[in-house]
Protein backbone atom coordinates (compact mmCIF):
# COMPACT_ATOMS: atom_id res chain seq x y z
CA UNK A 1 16.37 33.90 124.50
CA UNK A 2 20.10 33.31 124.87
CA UNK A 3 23.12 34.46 123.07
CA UNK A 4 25.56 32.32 121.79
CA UNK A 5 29.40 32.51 122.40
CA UNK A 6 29.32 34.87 125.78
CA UNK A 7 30.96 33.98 128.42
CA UNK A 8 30.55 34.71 132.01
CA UNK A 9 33.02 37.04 134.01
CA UNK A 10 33.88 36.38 137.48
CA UNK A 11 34.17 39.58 139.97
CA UNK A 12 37.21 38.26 141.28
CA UNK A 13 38.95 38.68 137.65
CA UNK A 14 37.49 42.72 137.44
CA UNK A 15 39.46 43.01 140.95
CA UNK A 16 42.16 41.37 139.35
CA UNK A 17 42.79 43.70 136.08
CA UNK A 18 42.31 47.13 137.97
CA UNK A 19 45.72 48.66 138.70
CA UNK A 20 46.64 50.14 142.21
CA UNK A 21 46.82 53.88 142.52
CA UNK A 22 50.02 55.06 143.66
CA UNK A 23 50.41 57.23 147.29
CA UNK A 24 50.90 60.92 147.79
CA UNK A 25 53.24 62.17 150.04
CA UNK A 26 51.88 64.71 152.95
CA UNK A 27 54.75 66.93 153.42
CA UNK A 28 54.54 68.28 149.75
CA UNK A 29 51.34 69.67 150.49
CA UNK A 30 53.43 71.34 153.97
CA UNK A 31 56.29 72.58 152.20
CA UNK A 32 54.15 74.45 149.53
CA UNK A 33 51.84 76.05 152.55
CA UNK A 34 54.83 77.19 153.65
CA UNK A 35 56.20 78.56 150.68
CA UNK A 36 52.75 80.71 150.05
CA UNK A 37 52.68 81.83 153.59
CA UNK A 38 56.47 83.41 154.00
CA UNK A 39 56.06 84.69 150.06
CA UNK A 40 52.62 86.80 151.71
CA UNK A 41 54.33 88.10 154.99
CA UNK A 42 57.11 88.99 152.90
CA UNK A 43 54.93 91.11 150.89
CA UNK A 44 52.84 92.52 153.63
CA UNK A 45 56.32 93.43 155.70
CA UNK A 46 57.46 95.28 152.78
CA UNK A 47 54.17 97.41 152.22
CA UNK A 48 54.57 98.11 156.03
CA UNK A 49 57.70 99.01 155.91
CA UNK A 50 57.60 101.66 152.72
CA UNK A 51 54.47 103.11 154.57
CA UNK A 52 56.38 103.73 157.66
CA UNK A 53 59.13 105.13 155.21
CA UNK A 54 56.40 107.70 153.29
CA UNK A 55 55.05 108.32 157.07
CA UNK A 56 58.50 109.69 158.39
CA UNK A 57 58.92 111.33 154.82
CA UNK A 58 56.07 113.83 155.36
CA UNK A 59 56.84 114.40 158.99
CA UNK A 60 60.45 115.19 158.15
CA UNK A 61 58.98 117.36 155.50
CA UNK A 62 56.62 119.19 157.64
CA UNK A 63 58.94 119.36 160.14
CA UNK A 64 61.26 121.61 157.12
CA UNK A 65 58.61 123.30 156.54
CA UNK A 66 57.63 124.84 159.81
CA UNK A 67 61.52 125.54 160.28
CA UNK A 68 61.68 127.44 156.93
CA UNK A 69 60.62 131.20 157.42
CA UNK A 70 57.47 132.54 156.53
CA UNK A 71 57.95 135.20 153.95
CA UNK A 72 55.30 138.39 155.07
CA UNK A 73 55.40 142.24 154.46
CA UNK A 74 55.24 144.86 157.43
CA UNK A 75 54.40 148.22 157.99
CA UNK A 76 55.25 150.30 161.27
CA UNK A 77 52.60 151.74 163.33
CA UNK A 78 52.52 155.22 162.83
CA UNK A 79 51.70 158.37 165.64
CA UNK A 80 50.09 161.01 163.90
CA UNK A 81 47.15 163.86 163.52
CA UNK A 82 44.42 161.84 161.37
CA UNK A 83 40.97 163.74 160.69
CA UNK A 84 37.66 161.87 161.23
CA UNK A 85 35.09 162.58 158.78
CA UNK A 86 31.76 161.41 157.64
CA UNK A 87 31.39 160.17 154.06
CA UNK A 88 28.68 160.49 151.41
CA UNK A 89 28.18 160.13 147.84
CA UNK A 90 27.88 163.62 146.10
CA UNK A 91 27.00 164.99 142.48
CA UNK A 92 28.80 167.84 141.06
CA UNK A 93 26.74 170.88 139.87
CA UNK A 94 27.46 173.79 138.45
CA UNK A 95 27.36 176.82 140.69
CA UNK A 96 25.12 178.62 138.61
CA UNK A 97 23.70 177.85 135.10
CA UNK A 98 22.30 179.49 132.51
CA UNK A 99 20.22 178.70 129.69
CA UNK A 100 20.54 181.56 127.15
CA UNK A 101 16.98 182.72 125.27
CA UNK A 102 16.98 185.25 122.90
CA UNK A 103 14.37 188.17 123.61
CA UNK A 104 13.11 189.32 120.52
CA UNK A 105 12.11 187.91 117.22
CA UNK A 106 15.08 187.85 114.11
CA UNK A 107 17.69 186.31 112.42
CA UNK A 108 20.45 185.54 113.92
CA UNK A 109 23.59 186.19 112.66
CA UNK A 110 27.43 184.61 112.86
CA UNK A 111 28.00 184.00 116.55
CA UNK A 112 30.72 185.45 118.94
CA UNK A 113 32.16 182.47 120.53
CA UNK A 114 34.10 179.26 120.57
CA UNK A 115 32.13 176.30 121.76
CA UNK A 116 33.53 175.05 124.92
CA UNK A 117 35.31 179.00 125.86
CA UNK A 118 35.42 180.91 128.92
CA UNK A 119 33.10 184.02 128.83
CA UNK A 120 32.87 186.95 131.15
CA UNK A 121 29.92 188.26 132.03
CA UNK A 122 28.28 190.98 130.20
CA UNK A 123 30.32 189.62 126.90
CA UNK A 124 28.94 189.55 123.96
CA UNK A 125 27.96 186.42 122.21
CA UNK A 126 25.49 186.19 119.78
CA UNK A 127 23.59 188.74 117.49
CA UNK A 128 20.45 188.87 116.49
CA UNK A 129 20.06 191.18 113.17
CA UNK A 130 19.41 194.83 114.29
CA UNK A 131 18.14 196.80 110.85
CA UNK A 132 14.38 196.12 112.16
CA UNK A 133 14.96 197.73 115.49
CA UNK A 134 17.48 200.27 114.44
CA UNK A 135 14.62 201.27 112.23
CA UNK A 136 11.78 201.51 114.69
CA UNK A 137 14.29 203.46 116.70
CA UNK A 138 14.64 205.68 113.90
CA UNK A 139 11.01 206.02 113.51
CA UNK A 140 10.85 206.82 116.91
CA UNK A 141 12.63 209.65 117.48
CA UNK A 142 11.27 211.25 114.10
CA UNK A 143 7.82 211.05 115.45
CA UNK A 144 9.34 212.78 118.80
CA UNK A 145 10.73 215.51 116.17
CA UNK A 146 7.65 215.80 114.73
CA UNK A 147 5.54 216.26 118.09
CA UNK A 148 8.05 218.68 119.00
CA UNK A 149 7.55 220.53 116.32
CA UNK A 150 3.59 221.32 117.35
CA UNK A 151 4.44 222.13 120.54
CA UNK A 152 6.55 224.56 119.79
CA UNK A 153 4.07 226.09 117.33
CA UNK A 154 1.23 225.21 120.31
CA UNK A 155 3.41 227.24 122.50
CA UNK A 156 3.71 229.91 120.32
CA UNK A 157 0.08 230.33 119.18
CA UNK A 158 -0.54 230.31 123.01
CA UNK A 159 1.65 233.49 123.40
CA UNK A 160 -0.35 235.30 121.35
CA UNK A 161 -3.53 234.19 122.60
CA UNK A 162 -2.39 235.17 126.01
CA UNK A 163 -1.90 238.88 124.54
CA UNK A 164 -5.22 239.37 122.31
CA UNK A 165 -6.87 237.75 125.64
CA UNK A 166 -5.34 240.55 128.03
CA UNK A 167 -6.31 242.92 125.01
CA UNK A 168 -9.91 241.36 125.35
CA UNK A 169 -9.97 240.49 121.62
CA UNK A 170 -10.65 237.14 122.17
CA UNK A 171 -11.95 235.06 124.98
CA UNK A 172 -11.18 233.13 127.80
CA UNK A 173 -12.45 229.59 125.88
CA UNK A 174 -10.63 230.35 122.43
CA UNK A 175 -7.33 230.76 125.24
CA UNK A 176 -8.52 227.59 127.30
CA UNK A 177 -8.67 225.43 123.97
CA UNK A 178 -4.90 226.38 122.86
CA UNK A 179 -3.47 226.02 126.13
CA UNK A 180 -5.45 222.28 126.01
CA UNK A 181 -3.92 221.65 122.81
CA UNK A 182 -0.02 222.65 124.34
CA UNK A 183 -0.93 220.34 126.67
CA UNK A 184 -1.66 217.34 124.37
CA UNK A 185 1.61 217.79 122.55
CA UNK A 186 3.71 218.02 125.22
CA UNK A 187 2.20 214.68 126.35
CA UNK A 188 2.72 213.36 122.80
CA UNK A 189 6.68 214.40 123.53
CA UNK A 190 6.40 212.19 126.48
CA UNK A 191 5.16 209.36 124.97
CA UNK A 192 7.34 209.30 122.20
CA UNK A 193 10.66 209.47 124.54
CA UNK A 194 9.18 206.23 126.04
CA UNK A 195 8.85 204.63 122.28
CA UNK A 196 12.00 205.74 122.07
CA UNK A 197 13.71 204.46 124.80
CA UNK A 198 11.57 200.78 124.52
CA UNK A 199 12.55 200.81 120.48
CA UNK A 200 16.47 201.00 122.25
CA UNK A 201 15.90 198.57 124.33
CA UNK A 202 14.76 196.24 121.63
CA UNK A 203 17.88 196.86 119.79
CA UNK A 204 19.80 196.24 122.75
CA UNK A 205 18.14 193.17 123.17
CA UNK A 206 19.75 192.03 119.59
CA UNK A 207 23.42 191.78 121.27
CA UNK A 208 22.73 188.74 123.49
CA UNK A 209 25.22 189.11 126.45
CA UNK A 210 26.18 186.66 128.31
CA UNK A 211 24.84 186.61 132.33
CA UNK A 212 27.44 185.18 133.98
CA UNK A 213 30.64 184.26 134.01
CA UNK A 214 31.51 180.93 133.19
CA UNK A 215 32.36 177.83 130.47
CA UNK A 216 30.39 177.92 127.05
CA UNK A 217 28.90 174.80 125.56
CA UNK A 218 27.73 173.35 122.12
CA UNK A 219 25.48 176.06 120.31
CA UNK A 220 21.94 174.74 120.02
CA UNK A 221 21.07 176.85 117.06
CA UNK A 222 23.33 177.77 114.36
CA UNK A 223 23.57 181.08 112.45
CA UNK A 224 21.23 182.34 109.96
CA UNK A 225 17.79 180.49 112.23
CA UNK A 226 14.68 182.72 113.09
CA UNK A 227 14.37 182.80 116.31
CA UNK A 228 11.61 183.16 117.93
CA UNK A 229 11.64 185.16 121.55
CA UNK A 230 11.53 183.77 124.66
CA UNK A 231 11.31 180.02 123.16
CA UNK A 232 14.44 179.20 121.29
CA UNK A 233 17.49 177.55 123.39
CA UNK A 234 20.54 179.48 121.86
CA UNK A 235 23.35 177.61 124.56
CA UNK A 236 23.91 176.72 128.17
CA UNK A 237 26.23 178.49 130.09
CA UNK A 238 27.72 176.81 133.57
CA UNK A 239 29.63 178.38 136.05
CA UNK A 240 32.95 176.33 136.90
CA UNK A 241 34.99 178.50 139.40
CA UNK A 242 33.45 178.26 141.75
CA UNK A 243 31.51 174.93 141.60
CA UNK A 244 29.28 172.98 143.68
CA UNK A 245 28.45 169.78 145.18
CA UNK A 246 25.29 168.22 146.54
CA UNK A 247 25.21 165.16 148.97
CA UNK A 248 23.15 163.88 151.03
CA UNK A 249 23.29 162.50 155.21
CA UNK A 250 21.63 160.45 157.56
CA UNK A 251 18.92 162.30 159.29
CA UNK A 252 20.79 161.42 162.55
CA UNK A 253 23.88 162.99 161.67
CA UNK A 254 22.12 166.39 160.48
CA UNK A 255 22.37 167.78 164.02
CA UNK A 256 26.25 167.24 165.01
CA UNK A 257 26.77 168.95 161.42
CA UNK A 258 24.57 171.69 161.81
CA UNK A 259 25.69 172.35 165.43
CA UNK A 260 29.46 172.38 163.75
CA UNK A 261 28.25 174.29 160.78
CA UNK A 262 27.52 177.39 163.41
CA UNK A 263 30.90 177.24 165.43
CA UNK A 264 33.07 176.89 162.63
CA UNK A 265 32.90 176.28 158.96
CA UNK A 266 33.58 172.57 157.78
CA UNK A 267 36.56 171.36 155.28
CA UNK A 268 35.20 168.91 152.22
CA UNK A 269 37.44 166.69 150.40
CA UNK A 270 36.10 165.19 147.02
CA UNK A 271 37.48 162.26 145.60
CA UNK A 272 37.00 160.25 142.90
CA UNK A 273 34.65 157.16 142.15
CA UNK A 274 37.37 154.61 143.65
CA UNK A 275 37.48 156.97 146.45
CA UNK A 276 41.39 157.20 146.47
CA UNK A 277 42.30 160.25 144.63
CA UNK A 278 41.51 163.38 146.36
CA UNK A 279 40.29 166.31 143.54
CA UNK A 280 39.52 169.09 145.35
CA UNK A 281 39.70 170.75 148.80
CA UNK A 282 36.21 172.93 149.52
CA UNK A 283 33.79 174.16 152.94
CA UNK A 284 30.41 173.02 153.31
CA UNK A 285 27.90 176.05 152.82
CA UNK A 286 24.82 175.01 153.82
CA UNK A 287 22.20 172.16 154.74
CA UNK A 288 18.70 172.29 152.71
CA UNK A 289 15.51 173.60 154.90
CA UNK A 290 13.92 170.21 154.94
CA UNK A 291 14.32 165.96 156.02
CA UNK A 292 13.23 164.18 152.63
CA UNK A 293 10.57 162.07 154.29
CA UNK A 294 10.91 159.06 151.53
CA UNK A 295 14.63 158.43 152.18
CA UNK A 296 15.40 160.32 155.72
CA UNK A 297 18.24 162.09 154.21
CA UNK A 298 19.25 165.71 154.41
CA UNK A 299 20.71 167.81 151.03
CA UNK A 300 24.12 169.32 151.70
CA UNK A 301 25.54 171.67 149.28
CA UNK A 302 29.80 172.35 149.09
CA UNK A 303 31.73 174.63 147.16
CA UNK A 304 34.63 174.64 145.41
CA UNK A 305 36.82 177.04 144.16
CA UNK A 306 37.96 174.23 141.62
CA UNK A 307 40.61 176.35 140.26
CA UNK A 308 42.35 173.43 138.76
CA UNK A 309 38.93 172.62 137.12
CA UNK A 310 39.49 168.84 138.36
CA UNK A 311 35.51 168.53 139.21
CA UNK A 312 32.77 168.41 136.04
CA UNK A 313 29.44 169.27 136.42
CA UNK A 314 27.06 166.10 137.00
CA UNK A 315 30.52 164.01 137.85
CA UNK A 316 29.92 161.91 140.69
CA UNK A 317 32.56 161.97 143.70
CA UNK A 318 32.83 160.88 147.02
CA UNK A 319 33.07 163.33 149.74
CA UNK A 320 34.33 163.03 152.86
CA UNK A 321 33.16 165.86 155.65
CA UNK A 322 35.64 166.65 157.93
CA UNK A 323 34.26 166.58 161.53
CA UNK A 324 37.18 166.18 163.96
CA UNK A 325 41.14 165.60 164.44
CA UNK A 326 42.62 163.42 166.02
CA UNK A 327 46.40 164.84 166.90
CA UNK A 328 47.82 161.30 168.48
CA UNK A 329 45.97 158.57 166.67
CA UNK A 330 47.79 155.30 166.00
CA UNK A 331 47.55 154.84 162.48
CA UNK A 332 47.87 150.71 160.87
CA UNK A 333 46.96 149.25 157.76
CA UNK A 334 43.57 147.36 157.82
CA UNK A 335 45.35 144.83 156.16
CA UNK A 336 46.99 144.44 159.31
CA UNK A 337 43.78 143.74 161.15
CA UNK A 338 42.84 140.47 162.14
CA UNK A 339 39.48 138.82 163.90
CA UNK A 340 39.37 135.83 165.86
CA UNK A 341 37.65 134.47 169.12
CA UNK A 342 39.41 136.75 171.58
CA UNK A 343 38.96 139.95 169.16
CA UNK A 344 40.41 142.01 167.24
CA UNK A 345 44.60 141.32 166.72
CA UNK A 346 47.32 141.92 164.71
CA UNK A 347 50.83 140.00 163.77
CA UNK A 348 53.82 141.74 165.23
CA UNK A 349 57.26 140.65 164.02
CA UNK A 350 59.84 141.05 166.79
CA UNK A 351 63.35 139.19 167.30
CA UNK A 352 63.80 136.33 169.81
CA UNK A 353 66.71 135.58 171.53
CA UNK A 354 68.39 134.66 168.24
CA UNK A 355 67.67 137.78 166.82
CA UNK A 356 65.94 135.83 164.15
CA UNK A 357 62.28 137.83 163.48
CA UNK A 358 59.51 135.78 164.73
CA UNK A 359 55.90 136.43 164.56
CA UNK A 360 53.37 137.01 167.88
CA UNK A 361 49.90 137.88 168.28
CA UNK A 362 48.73 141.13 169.63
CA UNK A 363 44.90 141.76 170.74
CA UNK A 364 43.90 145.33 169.69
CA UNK A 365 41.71 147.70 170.10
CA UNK A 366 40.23 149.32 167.01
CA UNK A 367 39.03 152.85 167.09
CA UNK A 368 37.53 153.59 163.45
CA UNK A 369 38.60 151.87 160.32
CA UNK A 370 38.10 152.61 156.68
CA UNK A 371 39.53 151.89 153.44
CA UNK A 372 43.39 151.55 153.74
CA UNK A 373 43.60 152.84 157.17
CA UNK A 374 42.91 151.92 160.51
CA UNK A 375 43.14 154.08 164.04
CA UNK A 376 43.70 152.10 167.35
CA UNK A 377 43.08 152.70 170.95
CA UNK A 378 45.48 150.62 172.36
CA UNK A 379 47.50 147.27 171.84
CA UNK A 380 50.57 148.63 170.13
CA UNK A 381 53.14 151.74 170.80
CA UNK A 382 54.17 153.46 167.68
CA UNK A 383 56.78 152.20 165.58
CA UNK A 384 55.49 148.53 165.87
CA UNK A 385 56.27 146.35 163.03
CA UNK A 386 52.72 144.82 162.08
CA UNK A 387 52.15 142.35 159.28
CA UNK A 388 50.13 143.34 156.41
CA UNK A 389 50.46 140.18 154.21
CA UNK A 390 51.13 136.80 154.64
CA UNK A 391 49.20 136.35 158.11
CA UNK A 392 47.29 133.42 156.77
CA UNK A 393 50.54 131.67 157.15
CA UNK A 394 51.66 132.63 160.68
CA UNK A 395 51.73 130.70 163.88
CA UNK A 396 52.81 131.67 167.14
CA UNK A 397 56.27 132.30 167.62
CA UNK A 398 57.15 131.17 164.14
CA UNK A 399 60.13 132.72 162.24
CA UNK A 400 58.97 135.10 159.59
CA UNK A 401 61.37 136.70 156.39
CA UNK A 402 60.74 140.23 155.63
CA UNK A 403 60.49 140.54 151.90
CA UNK A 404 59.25 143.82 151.77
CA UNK A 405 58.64 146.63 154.12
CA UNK A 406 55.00 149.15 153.38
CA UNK A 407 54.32 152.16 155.24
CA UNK A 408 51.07 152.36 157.63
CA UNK A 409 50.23 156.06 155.37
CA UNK A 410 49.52 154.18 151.64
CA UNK A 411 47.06 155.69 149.78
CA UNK A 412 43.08 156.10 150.17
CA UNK A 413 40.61 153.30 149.06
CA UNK A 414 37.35 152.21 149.45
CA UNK A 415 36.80 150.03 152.30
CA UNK A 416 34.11 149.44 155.37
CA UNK A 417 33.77 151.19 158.51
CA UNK A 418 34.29 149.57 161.93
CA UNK A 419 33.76 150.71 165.36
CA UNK A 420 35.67 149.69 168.53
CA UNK A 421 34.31 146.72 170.49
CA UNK A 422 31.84 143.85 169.45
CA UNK A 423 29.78 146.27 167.42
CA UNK A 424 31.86 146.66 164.38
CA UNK A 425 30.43 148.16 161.88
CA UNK A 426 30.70 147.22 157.77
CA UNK A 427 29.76 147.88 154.59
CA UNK A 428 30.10 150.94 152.36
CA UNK A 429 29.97 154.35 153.29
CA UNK A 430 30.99 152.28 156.59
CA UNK A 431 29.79 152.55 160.22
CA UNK A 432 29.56 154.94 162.98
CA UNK A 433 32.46 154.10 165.54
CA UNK A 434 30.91 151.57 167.03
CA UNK A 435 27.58 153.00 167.43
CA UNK A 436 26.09 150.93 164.74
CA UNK A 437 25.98 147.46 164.98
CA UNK A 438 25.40 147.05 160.83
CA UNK A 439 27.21 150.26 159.69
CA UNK A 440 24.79 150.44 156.60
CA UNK A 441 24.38 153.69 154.92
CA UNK A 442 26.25 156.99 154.27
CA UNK A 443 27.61 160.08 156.40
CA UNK A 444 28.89 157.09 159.30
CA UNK A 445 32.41 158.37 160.65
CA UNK A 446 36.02 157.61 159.17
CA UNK A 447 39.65 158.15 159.48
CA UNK A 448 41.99 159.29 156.74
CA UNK A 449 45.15 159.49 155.95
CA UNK A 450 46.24 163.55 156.57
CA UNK A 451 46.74 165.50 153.03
């Protein structure tokens, strides 16, 4: 089937109607490579460039800061007599203690104290009411008047019998029998002076006196109470001057204290739970007879004259126990002391050839350290500037500024033990010169600072 009117195209005509495209030219495409190519090393120059600018920054700025002195705080080394001593936590106790009773049976009546006074011993201080026992005393000697009175008559009717018995009126028995019955009286007598004297006793007993000598506390029974005898607490009395002070040691230091103990008596300082106030100055009386098997520590017992009244009974202080003195110890901070591969070392400031301070490194020996003070064997002369803050900071030969100048005698303070050597040893209550690797426990050896 055809259609009508269509008419045939020739591909020569198609050819003919398409238009030519026009031609790009190359060096376009070259000029904008170029273009993108400078515009990134541009870019990349310049980030180079303001790193290289930060880099010198920071080196300049180190460089100020190594150049800038290092502000640290010195002490001097310092030549003096320093005592070692052996420390140990201690409990204070009263010296003696009494816990008042009353003796008889009563009521007792307004007391004779303050709460919280000092008594003397044999002072009165509480009553118990006396009418009962005044009576029985009464009672007492009238039944010793009235056994008096028989013997007397015994002794008289025995005179006679004596004579009507020489008469021979009477005989020998009837005698016998009266001079029995004298007998029995004057017996009688005897036992009624010891009612007596017990019915005194009793009273006395009412006047409760106190035993010792010492500080009165809170009254456990107030007046107007029955008390019953030898069962109701009345109060506690505690001796305070002088006072004591139990501690305990190492098993193996027993012997050097004992062997001490015999020579020579031995000072004890007491000081306080941060162990840097001293309270009082006492000797060490005696060791207990026994090794407690459970912990392997010895009981000590000090005393105290605590005339200042500075120590409280069941107040817990440290003591230190004087063993030895040292009369030429080198005395630092052990803030100045300072541990690295070669040892032990402090910082010394001295002035170079500027006379601008500069720090250097000395190695030390340590002695005995503990708390705020440390002895030394050798490394350092006295009078040897040595830094006690600010060593984190220091480098060799680097230029220090002394803000602030501390003496090598501050105060006490709780601190570990070390000994000389590799074997140093720490922890609390510190370790024994060097002769204890771990330095765990109490009664190890320590310097401190002379009182």
């Amino acid at each position: 089937m055809s259609i009508e009117g269509t008419q045939e195209i020739h591909p020569s005509e198609i050819d003919n109607q398409i238009e030519p495209r026009p031609h790009s030219n190359p060096w376009i495409r070259v000029i904008i490579y170029l273009v993108i190519v400078g515009a990134g090393s541009y870019l990349g120059w310049r980030i180079y460039e303001n790193h290289q600018l930060a880099a010198a920054a920071s080196t300049q700025q180190a460089k100020a800061l190594l150049s800038r002195p290092t502000p640290v705080q010195v002490a001097a080394v310092v030549q003096r007599p320093m005592p070692i001593y052996l420390t140990a936590l201690g409990t204070v106790m009263p010296y003696m203690s009494v816990t008042v009773k009353a003796r008889v049976n009563g009521q007792l009546l307004p007391v004779k104290f303050t709460e919280g006074q000092e008594v003397k011993q044999g002072q009165t201080i509480m009553v118990i009411d006396p009418k009962p026992y005044q009576a029985a005393v009464d009672q007492a000697k009238g039944t010793l008047a009235h056994d008096e009175a028989l013997l007397k008559d015994a002794q008289a009717e025995y005179a006679r019998y004596m004579a009507l018995y020489a008469a021979g009126v009477v005989s020998k028995e009837s005698m016998e029998a009266d001079e029995a019955t004298q007998g029995q009286y004057q017996g009688a007598i005897e036992s009624d002076k010891a009612a007596i004297e017990n019915a005194q006793l009793q009273l006395s007993w009412c006047y409760i006196q106190s035993p010792i000598s010492g500080r009165i506390g809170l009254r456990l029974v107030d007046p107007g109470n029955i008390i019953t005898a030898n069962t109701t607490n009345l109060v506690i009395i505690n001796q305070f001057k002088p006072i004591a002070v139990y501690f305990t040691l190492p098993e193996n230091d027993l012997p050097q204290v004992l062997q001490k103990l015999k020579a020579d008596k031995l000072p004890v300082d007491a000081y306080d739970q941060a162990d840097v106030q001293k309270l009082a100055t006492g000797q060490l009386l005696t060791a207990d007879n026994e090794i407690d098997t459970t912990t392997g520590t010895a009981k000590l017992k000090a005393v105290f004259n605590n005339e200042n009244e500075a120590l409280f009974p069941n107040q817990f202080v440290n003591i230190h126990l004087v063993m030895e003195d040292r009369p030429n110890a080198l005395v630092v901070p052990s803030a100045a002391i300072q541990s690295g591969v070669q040892g032990s070392f402090v910082w010394t400031v001295k002035n170079d050839a500027t006379g601008a301070p500069t720090a250097q490194m000395q190695p030390v020996k340590v002695a005995l350290a503990q708390g705020q003070l440390t002895i030394l064997d050798s490394g350092v002369t006295a009078g040897t500037k040595v830094v006690v803050d600010g060593a984190d900071r220091l480098r060799q030969g680097g230029q220090v500024s002394v803000s602030q100048t501390k003496s090598a005698g501050g105060g006490q303070g709780k601190g570990s033990g070390q000994g000389s050597g590799a074997n140093q040893g720490q922890g609390q209550g510190a370790g024994n010169a060097g002769a204890n690797p771990n330095g765990q426990g109490n009664g190890q050896h320590h310097p401190k600072e002379q009182q």
